[in-house]
C-alpha atoms as a PDB file:
ATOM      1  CA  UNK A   1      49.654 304.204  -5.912  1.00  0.00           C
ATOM      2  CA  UNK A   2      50.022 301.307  -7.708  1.00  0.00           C
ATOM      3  CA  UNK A   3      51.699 300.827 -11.363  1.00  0.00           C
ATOM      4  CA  UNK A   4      50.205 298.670 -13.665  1.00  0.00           C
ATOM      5  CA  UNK A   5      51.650 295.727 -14.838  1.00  0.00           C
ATOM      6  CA  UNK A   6      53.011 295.311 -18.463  1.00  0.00           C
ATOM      7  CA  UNK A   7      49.192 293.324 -20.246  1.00  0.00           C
ATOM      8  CA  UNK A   8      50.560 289.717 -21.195  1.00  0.00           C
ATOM      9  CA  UNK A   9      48.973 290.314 -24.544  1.00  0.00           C
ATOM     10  CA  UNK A  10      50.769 292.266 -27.378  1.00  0.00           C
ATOM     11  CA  UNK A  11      48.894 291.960 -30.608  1.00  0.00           C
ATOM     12  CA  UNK A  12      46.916 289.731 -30.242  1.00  0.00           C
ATOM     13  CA  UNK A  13      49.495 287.356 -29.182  1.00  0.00           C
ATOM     14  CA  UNK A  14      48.741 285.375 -25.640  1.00  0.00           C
ATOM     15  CA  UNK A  15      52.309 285.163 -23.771  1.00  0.00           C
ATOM     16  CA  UNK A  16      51.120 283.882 -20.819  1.00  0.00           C
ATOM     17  CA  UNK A  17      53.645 281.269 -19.584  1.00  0.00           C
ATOM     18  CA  UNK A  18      51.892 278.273 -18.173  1.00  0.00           C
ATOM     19  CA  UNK A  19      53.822 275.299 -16.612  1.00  0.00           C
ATOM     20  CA  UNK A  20      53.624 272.145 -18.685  1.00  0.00           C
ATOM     21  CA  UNK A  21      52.880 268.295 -16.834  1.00  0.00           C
ATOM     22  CA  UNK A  22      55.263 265.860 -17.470  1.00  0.00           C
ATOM     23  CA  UNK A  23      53.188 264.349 -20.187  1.00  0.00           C
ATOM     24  CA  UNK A  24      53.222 267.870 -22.314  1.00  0.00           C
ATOM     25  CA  UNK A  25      56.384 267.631 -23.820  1.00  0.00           C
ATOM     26  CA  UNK A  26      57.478 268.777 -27.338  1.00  0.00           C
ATOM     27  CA  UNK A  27      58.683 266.672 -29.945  1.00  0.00           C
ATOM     28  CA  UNK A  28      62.013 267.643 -30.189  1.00  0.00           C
ATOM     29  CA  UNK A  29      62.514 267.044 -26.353  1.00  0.00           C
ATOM     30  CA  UNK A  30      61.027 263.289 -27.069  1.00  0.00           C
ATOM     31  CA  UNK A  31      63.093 263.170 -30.005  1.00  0.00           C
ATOM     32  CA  UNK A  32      66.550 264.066 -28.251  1.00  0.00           C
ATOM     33  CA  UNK A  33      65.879 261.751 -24.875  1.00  0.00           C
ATOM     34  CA  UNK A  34      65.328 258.377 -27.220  1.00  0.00           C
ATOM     35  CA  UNK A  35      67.618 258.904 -29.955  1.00  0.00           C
ATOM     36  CA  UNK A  36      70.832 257.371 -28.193  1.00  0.00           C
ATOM     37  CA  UNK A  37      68.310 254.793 -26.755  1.00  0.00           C
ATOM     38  CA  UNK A  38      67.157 254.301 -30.402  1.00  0.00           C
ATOM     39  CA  UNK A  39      70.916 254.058 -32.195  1.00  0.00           C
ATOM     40  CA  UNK A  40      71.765 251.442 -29.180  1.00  0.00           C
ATOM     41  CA  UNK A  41      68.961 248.976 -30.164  1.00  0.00           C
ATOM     42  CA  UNK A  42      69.160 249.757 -33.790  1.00  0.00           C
ATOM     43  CA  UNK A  43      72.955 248.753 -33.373  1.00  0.00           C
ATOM     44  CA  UNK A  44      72.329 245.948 -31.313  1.00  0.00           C
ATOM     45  CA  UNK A  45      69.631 244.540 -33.740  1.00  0.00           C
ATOM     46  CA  UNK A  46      71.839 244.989 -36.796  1.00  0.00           C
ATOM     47  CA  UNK A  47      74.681 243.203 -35.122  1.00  0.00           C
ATOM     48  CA  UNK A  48      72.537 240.123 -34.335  1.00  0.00           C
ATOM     49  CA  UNK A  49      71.235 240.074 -38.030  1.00  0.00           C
ATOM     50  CA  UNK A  50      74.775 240.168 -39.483  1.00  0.00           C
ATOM     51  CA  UNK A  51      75.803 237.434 -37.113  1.00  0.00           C
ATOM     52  CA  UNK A  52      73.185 235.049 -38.247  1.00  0.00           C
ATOM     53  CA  UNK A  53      73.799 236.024 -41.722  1.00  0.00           C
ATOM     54  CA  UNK A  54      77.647 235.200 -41.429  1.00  0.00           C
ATOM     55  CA  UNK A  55      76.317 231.548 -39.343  1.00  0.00           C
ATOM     56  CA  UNK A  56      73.770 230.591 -42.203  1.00  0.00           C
ATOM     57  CA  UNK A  57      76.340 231.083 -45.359  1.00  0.00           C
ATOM     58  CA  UNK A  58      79.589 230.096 -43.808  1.00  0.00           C
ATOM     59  CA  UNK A  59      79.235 226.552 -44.470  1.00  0.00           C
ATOM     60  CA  UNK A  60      80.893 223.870 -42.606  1.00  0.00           C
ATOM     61  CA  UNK A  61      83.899 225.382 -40.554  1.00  0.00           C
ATOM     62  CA  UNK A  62      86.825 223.239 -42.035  1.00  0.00           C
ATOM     63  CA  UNK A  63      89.722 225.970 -41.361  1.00  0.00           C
ATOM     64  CA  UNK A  64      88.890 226.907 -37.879  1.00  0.00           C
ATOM     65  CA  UNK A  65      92.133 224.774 -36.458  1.00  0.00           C
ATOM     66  CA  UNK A  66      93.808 223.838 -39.607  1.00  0.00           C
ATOM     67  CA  UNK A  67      93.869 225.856 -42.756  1.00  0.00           C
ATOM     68  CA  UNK A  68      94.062 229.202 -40.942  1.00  0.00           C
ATOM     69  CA  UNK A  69      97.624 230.147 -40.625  1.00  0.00           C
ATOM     70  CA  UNK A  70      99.795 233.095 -40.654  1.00  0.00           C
ATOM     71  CA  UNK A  71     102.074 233.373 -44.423  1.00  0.00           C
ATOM     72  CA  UNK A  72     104.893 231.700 -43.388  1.00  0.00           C
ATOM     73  CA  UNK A  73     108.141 233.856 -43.722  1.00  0.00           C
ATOM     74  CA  UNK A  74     109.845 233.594 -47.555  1.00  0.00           C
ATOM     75  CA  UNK A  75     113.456 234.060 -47.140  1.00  0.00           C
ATOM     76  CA  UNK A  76     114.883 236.082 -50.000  1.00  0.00           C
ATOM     77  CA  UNK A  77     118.637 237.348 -50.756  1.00  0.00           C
ATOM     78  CA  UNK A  78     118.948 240.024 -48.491  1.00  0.00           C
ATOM     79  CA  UNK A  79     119.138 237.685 -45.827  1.00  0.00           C
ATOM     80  CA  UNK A  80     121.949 235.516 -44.606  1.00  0.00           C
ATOM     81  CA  UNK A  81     122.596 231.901 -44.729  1.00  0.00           C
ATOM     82  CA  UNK A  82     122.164 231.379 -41.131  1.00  0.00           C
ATOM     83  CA  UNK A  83     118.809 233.775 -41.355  1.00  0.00           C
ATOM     84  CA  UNK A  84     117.525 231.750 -44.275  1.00  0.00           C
ATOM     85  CA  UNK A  85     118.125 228.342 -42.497  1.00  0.00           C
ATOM     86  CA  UNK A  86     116.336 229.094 -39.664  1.00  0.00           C
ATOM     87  CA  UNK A  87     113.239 230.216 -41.830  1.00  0.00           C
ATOM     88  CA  UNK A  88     113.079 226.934 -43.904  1.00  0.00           C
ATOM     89  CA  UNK A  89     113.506 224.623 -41.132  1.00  0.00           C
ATOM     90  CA  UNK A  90     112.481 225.650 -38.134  1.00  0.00           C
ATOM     91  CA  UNK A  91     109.891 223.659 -35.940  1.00  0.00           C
ATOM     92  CA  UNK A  92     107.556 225.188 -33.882  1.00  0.00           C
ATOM     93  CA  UNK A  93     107.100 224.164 -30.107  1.00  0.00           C
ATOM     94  CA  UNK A  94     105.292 220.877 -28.727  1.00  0.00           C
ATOM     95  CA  UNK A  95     101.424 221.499 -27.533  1.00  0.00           C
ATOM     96  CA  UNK A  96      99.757 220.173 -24.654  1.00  0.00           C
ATOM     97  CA  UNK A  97      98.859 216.768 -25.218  1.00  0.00           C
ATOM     98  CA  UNK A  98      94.825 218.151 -25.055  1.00  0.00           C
ATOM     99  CA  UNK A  99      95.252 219.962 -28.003  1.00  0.00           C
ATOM    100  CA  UNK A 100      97.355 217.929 -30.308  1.00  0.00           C
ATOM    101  CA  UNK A 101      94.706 215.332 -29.341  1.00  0.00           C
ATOM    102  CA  UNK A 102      92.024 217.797 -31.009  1.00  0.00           C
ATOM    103  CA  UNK A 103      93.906 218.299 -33.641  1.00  0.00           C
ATOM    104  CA  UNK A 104      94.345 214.294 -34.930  1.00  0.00           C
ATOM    105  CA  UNK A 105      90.832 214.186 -33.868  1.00  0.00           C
ATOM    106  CA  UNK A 106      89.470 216.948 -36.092  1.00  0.00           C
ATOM    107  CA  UNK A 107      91.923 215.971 -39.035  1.00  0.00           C
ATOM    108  CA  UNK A 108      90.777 212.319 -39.250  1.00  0.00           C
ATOM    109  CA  UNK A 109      87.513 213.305 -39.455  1.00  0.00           C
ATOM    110  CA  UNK A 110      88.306 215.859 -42.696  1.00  0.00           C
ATOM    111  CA  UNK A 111      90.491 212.740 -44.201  1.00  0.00           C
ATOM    112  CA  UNK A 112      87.401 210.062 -43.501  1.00  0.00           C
ATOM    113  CA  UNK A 113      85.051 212.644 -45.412  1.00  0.00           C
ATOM    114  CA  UNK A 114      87.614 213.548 -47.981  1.00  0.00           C
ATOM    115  CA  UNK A 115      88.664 209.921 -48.870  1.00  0.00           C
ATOM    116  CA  UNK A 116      84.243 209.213 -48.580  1.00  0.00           C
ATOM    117  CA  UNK A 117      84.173 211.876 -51.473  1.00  0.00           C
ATOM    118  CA  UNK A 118      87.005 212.995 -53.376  1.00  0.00           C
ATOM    119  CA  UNK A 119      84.717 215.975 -55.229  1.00  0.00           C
ATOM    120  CA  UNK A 120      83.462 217.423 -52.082  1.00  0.00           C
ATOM    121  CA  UNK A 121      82.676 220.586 -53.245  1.00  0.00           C
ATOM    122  CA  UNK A 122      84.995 221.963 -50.362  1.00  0.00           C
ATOM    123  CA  UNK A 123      87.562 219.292 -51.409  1.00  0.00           C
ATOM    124  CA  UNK A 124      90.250 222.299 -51.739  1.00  0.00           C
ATOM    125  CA  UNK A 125      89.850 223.439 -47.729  1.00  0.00           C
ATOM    126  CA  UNK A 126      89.557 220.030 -46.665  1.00  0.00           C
ATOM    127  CA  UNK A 127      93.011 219.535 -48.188  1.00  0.00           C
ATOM    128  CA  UNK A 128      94.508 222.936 -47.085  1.00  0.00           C
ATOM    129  CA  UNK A 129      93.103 222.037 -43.843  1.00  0.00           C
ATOM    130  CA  UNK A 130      94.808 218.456 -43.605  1.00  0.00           C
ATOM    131  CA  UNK A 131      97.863 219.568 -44.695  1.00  0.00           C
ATOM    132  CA  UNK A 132      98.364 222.251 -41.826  1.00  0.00           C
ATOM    133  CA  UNK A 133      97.066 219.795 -39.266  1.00  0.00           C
ATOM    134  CA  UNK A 134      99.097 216.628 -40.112  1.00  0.00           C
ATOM    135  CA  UNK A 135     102.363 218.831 -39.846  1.00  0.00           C
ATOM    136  CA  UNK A 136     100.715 220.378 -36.552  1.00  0.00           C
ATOM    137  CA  UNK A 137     100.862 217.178 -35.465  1.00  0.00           C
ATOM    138  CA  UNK A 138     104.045 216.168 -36.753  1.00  0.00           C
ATOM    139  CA  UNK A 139     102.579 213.741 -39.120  1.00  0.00           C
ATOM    140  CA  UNK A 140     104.772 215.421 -41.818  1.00  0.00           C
ATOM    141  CA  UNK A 141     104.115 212.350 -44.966  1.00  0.00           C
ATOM    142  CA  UNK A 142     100.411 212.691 -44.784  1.00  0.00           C
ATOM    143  CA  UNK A 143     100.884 216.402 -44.485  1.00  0.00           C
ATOM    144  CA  UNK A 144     103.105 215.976 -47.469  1.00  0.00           C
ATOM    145  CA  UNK A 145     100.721 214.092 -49.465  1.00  0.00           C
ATOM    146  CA  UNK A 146      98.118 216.631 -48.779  1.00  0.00           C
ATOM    147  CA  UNK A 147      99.647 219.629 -49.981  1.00  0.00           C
ATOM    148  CA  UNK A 148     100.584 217.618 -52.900  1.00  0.00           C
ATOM    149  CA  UNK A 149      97.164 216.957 -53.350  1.00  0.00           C
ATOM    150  CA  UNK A 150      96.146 220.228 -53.018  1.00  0.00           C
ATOM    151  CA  UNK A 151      98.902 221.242 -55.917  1.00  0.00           C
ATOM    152  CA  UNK A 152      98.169 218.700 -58.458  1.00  0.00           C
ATOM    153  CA  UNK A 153      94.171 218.570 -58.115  1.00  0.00           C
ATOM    154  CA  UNK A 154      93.739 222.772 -57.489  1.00  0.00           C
ATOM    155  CA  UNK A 155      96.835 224.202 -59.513  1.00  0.00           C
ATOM    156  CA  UNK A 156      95.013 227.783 -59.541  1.00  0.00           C
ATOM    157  CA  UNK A 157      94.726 227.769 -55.937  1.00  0.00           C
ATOM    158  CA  UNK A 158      95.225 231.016 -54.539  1.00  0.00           C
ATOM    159  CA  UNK A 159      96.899 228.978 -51.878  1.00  0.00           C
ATOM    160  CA  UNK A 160      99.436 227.279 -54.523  1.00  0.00           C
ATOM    161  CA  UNK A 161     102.732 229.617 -53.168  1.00  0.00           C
ATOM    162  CA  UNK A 162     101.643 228.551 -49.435  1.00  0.00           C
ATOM    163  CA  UNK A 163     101.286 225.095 -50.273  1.00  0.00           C
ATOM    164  CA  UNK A 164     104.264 224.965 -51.904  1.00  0.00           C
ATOM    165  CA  UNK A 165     106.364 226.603 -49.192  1.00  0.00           C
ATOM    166  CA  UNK A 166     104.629 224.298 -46.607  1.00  0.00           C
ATOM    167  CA  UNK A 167     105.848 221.034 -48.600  1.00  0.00           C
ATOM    168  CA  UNK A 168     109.153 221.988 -48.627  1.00  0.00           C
ATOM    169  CA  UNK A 169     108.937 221.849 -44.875  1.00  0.00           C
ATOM    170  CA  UNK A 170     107.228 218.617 -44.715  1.00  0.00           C
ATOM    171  CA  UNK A 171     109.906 217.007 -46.790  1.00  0.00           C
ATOM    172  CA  UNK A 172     112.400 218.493 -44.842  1.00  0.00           C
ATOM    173  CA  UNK A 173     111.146 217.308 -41.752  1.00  0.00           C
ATOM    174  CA  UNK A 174     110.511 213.856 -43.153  1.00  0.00           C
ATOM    175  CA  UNK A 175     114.345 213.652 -44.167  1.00  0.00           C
ATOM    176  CA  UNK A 176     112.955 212.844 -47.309  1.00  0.00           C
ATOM    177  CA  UNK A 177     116.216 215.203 -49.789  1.00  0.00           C
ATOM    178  CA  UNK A 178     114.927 213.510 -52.977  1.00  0.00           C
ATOM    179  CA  UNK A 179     111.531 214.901 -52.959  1.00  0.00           C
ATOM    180  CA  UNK A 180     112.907 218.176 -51.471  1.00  0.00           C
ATOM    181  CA  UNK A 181     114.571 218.901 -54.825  1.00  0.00           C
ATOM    182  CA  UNK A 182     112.409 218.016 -56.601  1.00  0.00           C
ATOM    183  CA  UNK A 183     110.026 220.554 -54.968  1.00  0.00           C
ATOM    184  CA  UNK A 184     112.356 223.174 -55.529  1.00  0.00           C
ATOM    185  CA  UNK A 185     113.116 222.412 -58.871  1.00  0.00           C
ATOM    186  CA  UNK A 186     109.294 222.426 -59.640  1.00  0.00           C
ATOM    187  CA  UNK A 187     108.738 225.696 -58.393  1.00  0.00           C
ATOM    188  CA  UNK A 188     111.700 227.494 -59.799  1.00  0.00           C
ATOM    189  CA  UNK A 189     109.880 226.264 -62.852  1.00  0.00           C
ATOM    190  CA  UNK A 190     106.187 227.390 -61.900  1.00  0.00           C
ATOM    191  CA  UNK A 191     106.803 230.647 -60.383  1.00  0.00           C
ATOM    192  CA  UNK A 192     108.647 233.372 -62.245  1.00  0.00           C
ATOM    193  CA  UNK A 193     112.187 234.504 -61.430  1.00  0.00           C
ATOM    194  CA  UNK A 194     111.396 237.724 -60.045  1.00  0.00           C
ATOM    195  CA  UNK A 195     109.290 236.139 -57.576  1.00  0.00           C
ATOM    196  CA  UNK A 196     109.380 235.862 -53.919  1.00  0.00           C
ATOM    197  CA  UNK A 197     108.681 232.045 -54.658  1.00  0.00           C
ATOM    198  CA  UNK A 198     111.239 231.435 -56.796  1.00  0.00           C
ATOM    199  CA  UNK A 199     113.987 233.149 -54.055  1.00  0.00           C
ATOM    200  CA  UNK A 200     112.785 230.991 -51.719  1.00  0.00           C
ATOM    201  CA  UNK A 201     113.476 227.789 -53.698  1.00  0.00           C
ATOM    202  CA  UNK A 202     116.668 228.960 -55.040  1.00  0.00           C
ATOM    203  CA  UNK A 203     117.721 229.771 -51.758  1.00  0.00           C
ATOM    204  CA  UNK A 204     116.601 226.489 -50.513  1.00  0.00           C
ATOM    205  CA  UNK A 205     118.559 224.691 -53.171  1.00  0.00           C
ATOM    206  CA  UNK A 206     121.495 226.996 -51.858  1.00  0.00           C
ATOM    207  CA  UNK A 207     121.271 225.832 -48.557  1.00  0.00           C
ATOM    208  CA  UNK A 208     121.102 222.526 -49.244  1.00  0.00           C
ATOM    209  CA  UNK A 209     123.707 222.201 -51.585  1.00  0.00           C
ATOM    210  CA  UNK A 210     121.939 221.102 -54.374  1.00  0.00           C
ATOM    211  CA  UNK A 211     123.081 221.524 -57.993  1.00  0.00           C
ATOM    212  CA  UNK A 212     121.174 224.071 -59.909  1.00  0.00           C
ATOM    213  CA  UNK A 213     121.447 222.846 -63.550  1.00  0.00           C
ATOM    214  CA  UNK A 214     119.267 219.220 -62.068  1.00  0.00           C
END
């Protein structure tokens, strides 16, 4: 005797299961298989865009070797003497003779365009930059000259306390004391007292025994 089989139709409703091809696939499962396909290409598009963007309206690069630096270290009170010395004056290693080639390459070239135009419209960089790559060099005058440059023609630079800090070391390195004090005195009188600047030169004028009241 045989039973009969539940009827694959409850009202009205066909539930019938039928196998589906390949091609028959929902929506959703079409959806969820390209989406991380999808994000990928949308990220790798977007990527692409912004580095064109950031190639078209950077300008000429002028700071890649030379006006790119780390803050240099301000000594302040807390430290010692000794501590403070080595902060002022201390000279970094030699480079390979490839790069420091580069470099006096790359910074004649920004002085032969600077000195071509003096109102560059990127005159301030071009400055910054020469400054940083004549004492990279160890050409510590012209590096001199350009942070003074930089000081006297940009006096609202936001690189002003940098430039400052970096002509001390120039003037240092160029055994040049008269121009050293005179630096400090200048920016004990630029910067206010409760500045990191103004430690620095009074602890420079410490160091180097120079008379406060000049």
């Amino acid at each position: 005797m045989k039973k009969d089989l539940p009827s694959s139709r409850i009202v009205g409703r066909d539930l019938t299961f039928k196998s589906r091809t390949p091609i028959e696939k929902t929506f959703k499962e079409v959806f969820r298989e390209n989406l991380l396909p999808g994000i990928f290409l949308i990220w790798a598009v977007a990527g692409v865009a912004l580095g064109m963007f950031k190639m078209c309206s950077a300008g000429p690069d002028i700071t890649a070797e030379g006006a790119v630096q780390a803050q240099p270290l301000i000594p302040n009170k807390v430290m010692g003497e000794e501590q403070m010395r080595e902060v002022l004056f201390s000279v970094p290693p030699p480079e390979p003779p490839s790069i420091h080639e580069q470099k006096v390459e790359q910074v004649n070239g920004h002085r032969a365009r600077y000195d071509a135009n003096p109102q560059d419209p990127q005159a301030e960089a071009l400055l910054r930059a020469m400054g940083n790559l004549y004492k990279q060099t160890g050409d510590f005058p012209n590096a001199a000259w350009a942070y003074e440059q930089l000081l006297r023609r940009f006096p609202e630079s936001t690189h002003k306390s940098a430039a400052y800090i970096e002509l001390v070391g120039c003037y240092d390195q160029a055994k040049d004391p008269d121009n050293l004090a005179r630096v400090y005195l200048e920016m004990l009188k630029v910067f206010p007292k409760d500045s990191n600047e103004f430690k620095f030169a009074e602890a420079g004028l410490k160091i180097t025994h120079l008379d406060l009241k000049q």
